[in-house]
C-alpha atoms as a PDB file:
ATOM      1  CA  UNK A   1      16.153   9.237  -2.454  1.00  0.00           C
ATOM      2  CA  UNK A   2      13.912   6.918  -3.957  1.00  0.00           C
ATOM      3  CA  UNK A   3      12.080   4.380  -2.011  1.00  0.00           C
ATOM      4  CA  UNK A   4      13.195   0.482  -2.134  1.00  0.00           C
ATOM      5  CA  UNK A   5      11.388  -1.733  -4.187  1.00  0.00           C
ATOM      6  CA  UNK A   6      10.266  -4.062  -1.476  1.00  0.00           C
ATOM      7  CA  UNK A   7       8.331  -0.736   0.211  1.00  0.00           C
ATOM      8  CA  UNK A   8       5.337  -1.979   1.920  1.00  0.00           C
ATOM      9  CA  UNK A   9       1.701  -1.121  -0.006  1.00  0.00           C
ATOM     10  CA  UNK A  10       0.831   0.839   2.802  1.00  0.00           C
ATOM     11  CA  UNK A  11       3.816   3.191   2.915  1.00  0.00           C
ATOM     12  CA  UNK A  12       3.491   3.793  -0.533  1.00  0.00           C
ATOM     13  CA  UNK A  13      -0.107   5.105  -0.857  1.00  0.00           C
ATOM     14  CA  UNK A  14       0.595   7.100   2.148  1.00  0.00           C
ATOM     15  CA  UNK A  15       3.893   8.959   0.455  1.00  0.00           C
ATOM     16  CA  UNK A  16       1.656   9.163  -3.090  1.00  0.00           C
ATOM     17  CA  UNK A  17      -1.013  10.911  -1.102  1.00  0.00           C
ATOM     18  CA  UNK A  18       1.605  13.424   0.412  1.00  0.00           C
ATOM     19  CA  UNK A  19       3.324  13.611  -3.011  1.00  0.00           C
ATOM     20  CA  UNK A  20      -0.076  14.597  -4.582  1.00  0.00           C
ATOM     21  CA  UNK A  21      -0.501  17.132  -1.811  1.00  0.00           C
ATOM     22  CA  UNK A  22      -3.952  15.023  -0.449  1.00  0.00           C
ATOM     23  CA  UNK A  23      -2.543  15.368   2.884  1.00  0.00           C
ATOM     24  CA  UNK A  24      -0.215  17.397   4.914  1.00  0.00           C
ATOM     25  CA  UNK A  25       2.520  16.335   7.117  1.00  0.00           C
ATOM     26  CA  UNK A  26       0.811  15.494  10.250  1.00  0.00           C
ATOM     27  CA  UNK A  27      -1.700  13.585   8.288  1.00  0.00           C
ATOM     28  CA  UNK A  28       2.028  11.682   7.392  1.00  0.00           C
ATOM     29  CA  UNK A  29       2.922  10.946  10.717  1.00  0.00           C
ATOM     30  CA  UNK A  30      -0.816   9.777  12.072  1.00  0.00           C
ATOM     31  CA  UNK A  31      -1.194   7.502   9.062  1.00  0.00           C
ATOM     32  CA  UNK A  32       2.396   5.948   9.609  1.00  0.00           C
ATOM     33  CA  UNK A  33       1.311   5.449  13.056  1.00  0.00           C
ATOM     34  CA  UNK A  34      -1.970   3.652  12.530  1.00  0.00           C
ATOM     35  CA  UNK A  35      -0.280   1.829   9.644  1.00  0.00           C
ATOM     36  CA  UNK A  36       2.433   0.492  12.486  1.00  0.00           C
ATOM     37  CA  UNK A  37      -0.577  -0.048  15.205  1.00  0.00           C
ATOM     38  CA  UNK A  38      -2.423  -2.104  12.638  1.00  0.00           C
ATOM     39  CA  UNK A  39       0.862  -4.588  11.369  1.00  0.00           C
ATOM     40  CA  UNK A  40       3.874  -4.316  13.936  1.00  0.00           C
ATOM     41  CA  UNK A  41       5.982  -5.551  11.299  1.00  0.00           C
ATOM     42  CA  UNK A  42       6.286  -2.624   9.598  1.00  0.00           C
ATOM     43  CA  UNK A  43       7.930  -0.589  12.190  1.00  0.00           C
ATOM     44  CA  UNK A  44      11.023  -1.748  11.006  1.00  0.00           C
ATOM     45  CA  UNK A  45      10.673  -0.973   7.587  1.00  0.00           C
ATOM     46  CA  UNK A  46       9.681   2.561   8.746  1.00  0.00           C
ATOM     47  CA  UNK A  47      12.859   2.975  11.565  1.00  0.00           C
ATOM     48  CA  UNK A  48      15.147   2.140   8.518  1.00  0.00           C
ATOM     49  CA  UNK A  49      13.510   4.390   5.633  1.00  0.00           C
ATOM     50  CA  UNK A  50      11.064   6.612   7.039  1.00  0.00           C
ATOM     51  CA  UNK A  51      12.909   7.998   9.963  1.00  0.00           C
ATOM     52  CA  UNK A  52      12.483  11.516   8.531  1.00  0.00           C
ATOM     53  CA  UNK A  53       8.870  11.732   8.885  1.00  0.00           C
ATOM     54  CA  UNK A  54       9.454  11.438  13.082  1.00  0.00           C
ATOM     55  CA  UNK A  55      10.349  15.024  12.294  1.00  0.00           C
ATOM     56  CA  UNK A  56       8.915  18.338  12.215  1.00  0.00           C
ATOM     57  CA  UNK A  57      11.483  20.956  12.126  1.00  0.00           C
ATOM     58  CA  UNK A  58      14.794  19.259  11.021  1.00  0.00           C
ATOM     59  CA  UNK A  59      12.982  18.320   7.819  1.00  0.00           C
ATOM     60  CA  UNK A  60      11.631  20.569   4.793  1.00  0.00           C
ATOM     61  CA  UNK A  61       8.383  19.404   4.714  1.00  0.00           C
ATOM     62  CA  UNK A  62       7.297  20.298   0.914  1.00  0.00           C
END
């Protein structure tokens, strides 16, 4: 599923670093987090579209 156009800057160099294979899954989740620490805002952004990455099994991580 694509990502909405409105995706924060943020959020999108993290997923192109993953994409590119620059960083691994955990990487993912601690960026996401510090990300969220920095700018509260963009929790909610991340609760709606980037649930998936609070997982570690339940998700194929590629």
């Amino acid at each position: 599923m694509p990502m909405p156009k409105d995706t924060p800057a943020v959020f999108d160099k993290i997923l192109a670093d993953y994409r590119h294979g620059t960083i691994d899954q955990p990487e993912v989740q601690t960026r996401i987090a510090d990300a969220i620490k920095a700018d509260s805002a963009l929790q909610a952004f991340k609760d709606q579209h980037l649930a998936w990455t609070d997982y570690d099994d339940a998700v194929e991580w590629i």
